[in-house]
Protein backbone atom coordinates (compact mmCIF):
# COMPACT_ATOMS: atom_id res chain seq x y z
CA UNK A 1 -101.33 -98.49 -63.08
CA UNK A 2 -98.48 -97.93 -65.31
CA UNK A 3 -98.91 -99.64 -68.95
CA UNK A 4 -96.11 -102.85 -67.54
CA UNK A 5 -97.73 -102.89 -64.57
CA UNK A 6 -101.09 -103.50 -66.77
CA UNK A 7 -99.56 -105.40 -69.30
CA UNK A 8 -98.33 -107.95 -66.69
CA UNK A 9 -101.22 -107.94 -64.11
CA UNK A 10 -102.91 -111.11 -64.97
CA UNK A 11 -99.19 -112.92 -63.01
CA UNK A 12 -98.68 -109.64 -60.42
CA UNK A 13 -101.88 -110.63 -58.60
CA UNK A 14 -104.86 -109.69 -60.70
CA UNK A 15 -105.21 -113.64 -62.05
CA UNK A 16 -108.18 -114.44 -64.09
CA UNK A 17 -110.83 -116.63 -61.94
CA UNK A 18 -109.11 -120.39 -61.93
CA UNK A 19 -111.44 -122.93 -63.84
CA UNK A 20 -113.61 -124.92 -60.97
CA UNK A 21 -111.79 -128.09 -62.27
CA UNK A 22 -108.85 -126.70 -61.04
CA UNK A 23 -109.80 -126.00 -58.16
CA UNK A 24 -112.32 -128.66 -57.03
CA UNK A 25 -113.86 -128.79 -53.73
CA UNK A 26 -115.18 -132.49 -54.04
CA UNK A 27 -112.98 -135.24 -52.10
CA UNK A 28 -114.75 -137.28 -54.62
CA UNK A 29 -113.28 -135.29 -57.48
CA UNK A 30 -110.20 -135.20 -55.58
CA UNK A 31 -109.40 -138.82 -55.38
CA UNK A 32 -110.28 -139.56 -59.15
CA UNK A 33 -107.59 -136.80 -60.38
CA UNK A 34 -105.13 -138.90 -57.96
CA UNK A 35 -106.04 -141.99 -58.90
CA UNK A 36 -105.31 -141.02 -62.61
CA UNK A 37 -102.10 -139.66 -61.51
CA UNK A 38 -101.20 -142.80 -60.05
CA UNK A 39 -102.02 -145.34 -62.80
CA UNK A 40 -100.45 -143.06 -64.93
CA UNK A 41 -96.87 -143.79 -62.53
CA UNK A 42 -97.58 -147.13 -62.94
CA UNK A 43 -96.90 -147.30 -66.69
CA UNK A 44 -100.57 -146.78 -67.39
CA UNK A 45 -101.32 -145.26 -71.27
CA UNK A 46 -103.98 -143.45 -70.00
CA UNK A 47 -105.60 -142.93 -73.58
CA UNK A 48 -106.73 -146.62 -72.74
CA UNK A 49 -107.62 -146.36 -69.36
CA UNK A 50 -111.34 -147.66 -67.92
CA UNK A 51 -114.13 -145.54 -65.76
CA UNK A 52 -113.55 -148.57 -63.80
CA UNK A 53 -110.28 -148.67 -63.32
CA UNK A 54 -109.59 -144.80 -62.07
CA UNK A 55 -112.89 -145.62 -60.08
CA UNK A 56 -111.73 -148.75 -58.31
CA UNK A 57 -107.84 -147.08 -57.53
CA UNK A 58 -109.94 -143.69 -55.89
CA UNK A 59 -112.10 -146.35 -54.26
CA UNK A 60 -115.45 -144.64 -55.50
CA UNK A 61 -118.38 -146.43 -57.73
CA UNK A 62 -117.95 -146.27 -61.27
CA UNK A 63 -121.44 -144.83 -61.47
CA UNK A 64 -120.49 -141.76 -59.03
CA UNK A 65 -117.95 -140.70 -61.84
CA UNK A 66 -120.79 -140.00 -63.66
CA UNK A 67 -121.97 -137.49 -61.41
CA UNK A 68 -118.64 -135.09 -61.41
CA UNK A 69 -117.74 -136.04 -65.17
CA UNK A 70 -119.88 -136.83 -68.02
CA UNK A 71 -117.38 -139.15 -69.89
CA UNK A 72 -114.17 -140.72 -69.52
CA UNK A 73 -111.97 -138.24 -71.46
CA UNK A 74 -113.08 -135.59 -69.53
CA UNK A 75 -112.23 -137.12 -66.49
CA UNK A 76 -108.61 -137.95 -68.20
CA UNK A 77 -107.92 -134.90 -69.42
CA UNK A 78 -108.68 -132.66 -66.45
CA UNK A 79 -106.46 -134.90 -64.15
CA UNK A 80 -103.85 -134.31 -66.42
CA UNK A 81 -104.42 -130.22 -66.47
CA UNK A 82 -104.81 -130.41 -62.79
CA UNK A 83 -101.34 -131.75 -61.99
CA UNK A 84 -99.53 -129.84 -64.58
CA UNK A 85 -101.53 -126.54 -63.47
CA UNK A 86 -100.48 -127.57 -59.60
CA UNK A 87 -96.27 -127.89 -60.86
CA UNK A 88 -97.06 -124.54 -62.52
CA UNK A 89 -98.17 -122.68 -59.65
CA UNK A 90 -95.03 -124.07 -57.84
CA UNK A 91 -92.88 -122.88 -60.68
CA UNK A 92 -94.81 -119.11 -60.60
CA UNK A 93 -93.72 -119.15 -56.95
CA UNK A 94 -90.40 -120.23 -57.39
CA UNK A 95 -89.81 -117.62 -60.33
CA UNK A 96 -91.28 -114.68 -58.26
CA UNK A 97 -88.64 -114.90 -55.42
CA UNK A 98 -85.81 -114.70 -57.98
CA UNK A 99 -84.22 -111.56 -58.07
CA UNK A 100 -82.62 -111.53 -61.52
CA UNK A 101 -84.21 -112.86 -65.56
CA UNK A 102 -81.01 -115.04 -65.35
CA UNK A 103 -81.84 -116.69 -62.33
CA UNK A 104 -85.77 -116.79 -63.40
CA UNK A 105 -84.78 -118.34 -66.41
CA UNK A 106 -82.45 -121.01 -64.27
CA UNK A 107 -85.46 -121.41 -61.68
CA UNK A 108 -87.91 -122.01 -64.44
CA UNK A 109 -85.20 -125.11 -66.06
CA UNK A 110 -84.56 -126.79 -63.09
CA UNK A 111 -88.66 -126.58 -61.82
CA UNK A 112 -89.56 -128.18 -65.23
CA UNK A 113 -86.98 -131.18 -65.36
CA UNK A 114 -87.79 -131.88 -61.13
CA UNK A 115 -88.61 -135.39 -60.79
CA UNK A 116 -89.36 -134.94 -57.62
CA UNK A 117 -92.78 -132.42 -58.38
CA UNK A 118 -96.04 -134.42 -58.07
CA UNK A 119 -95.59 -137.45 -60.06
CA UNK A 120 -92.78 -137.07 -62.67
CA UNK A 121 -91.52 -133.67 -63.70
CA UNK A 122 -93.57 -131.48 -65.58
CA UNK A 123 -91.40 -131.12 -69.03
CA UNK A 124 -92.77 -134.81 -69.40
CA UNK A 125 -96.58 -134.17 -68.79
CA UNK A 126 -96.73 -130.91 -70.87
CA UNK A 127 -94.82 -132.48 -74.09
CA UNK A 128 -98.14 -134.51 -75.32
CA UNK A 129 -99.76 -131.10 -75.20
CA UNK A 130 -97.41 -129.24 -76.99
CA UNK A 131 -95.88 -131.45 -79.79
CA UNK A 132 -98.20 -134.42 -79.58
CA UNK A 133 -102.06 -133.27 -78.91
CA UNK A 134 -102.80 -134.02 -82.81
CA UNK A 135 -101.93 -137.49 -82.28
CA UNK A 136 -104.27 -137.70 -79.43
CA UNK A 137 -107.56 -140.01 -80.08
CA UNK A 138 -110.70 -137.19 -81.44
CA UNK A 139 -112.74 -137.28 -77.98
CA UNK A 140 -109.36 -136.63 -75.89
CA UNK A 141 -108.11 -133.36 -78.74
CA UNK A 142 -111.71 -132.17 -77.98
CA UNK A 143 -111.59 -132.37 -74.12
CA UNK A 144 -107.96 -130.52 -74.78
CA UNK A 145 -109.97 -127.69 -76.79
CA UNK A 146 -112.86 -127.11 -74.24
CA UNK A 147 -109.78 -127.14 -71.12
CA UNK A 148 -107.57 -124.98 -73.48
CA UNK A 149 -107.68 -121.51 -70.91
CA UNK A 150 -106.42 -123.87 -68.05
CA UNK A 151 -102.90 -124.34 -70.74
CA UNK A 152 -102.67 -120.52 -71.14
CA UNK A 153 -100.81 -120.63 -67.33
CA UNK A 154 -97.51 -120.82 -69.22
CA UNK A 155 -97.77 -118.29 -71.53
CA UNK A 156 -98.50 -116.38 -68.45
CA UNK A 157 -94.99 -117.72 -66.89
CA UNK A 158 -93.34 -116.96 -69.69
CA UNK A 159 -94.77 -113.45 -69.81
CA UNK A 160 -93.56 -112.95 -65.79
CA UNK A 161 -89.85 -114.02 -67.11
CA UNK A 162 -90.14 -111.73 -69.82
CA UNK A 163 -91.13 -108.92 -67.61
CA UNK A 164 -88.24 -109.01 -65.54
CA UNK A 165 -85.82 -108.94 -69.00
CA UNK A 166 -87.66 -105.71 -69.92
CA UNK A 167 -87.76 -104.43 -66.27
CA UNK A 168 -83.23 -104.71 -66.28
CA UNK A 169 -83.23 -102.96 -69.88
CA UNK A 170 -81.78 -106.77 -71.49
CA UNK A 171 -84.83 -106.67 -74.02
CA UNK A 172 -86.96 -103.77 -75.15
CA UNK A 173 -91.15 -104.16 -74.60
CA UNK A 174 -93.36 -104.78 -76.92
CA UNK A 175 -92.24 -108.18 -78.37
CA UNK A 176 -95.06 -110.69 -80.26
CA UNK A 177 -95.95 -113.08 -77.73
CA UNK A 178 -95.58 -115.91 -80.31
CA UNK A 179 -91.73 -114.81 -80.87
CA UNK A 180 -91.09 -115.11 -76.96
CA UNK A 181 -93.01 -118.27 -76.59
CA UNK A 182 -90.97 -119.43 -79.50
CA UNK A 183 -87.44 -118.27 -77.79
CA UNK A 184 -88.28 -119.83 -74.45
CA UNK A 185 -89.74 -123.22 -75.80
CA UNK A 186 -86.44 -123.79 -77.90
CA UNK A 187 -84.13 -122.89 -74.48
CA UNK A 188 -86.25 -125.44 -73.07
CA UNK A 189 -86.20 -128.50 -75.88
CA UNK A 190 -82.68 -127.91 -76.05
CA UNK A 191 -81.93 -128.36 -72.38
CA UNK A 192 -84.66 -131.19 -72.57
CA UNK A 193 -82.07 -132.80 -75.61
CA UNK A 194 -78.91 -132.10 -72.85
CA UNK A 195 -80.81 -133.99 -70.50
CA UNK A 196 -81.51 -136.66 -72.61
CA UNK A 197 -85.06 -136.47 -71.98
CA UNK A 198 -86.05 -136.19 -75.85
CA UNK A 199 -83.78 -137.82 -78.67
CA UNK A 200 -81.98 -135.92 -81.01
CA UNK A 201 -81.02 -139.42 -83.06
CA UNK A 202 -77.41 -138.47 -81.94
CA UNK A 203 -75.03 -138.98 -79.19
CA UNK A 204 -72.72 -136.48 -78.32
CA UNK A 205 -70.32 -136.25 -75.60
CA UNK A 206 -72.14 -134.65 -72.33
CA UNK A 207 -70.56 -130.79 -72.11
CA UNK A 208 -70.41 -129.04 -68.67
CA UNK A 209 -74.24 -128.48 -67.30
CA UNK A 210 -73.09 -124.90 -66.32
CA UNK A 211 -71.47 -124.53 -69.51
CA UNK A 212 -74.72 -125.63 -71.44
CA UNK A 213 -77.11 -123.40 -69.28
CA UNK A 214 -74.53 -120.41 -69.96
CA UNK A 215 -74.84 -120.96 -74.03
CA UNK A 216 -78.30 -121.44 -73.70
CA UNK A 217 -79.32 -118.54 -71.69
CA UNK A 218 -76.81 -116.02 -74.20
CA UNK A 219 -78.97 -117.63 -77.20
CA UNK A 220 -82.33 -116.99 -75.34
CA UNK A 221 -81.44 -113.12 -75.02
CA UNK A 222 -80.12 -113.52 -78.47
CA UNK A 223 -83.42 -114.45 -79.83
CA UNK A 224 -85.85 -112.06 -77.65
CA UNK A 225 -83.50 -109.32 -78.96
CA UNK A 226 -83.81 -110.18 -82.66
């Protein structure tokens, strides 16, 4: 195996095992991450949310939640991580069968603003965990901690984008993670700020889409050059 091949083999097929709570087997389990999911559509603040609620929308009795999960957070907070993990894997597949880092970079925009992924799109559901997670109550920031490997899926989309840059000679190897995460989450808030999904306490007049993903792709290569 040649040192990209190696570098990249954790997204080329040689994944790390997947957490169980990712990949549950109980029905049980099962219908209390979609019951979550779908108080959460229904305008639910899920910080506030009752055993007894997510056990009387999955149809289960509150005391059987105690069986898979030993407190409400946890239930919570893996729900969360298991639909955003799902909407990555369907970005990661989307990505692979893109020939080009332009149209990877494209793919990976239009998966994460997709309303039409599981329940909302998935810029919406990761935001809390990027910008937000220290304004989350203490029991819900420690659930986050103990789940944190199940959140390191992006960094390893961003590394499979990345790879193909470095594969077409647009980037040299070798770049700090943190300076690539950087450069991609930036591309991303700024077409999130376009799409008037997060305020920018401005209104401008709405530019061209294809003029705006042009820009913002030359500034991405701008910055993973640097």
């Amino acid at each position: 195996m040649d040192r990209k091949s190696e570098k990249y083999g954790n997204m080329m097929g040689q994944e790390e095992p997947v957490p169980e709570y990712l990949n549950p087997s109980s029905p049980k389990v099962l219908a209390l991450y979609e019951a979550v999911s779908a108080l959460s559509r229904e305008g639910a603040d899920l910080t506030q949310l009752k055993v007894s609620d997510i056990a009387s929308k999955a149809g289960i009795g509150k005391g059987t939640v105690y069986d898979y999960f030993k407190s409400r957070e946890e239930l919570i907070v893996k729900a969360v991580l298991y639909a955003i993990y799902n909407d990555l894997q369907v970005i990661q597949g989307r990505i692979h069968q893109a020939d080009s880092f332009r149209e990877k970079v494209n793919v990976m925009l239009d998966t994460l603003f997709e309303s039409e992924i599981q329940d909302g799109n998935i810029f919406q559901k990761l935001m809390p965990f990027v910008h937000d997670i220290g304004n989350f109550p203490v029991r819900f920031r420690e659930e986050c901690v103990k789940c944190a490997p199940s959140i390191e899926t992006i960094e390893r989309l961003f590394q499979t984008v990345l790879a193909s840059a470095e594969e077409e000679g647009i980037i040299m190897s070798g770049l700090n993670l943190f300076y690539v995460e950087n450069a991609f989450i930036n591309t991303v808030m700024d077409y999130a700020r376009y799409k008037k999904i997060v305020g920018c306490g401005k209104t401008f007049p709405a530019p061209d889409e294809m003029e705006v993903r042009k820009r913002l792709y030359e500034n991405l290569v701008y910055m993973l050059r640097k």
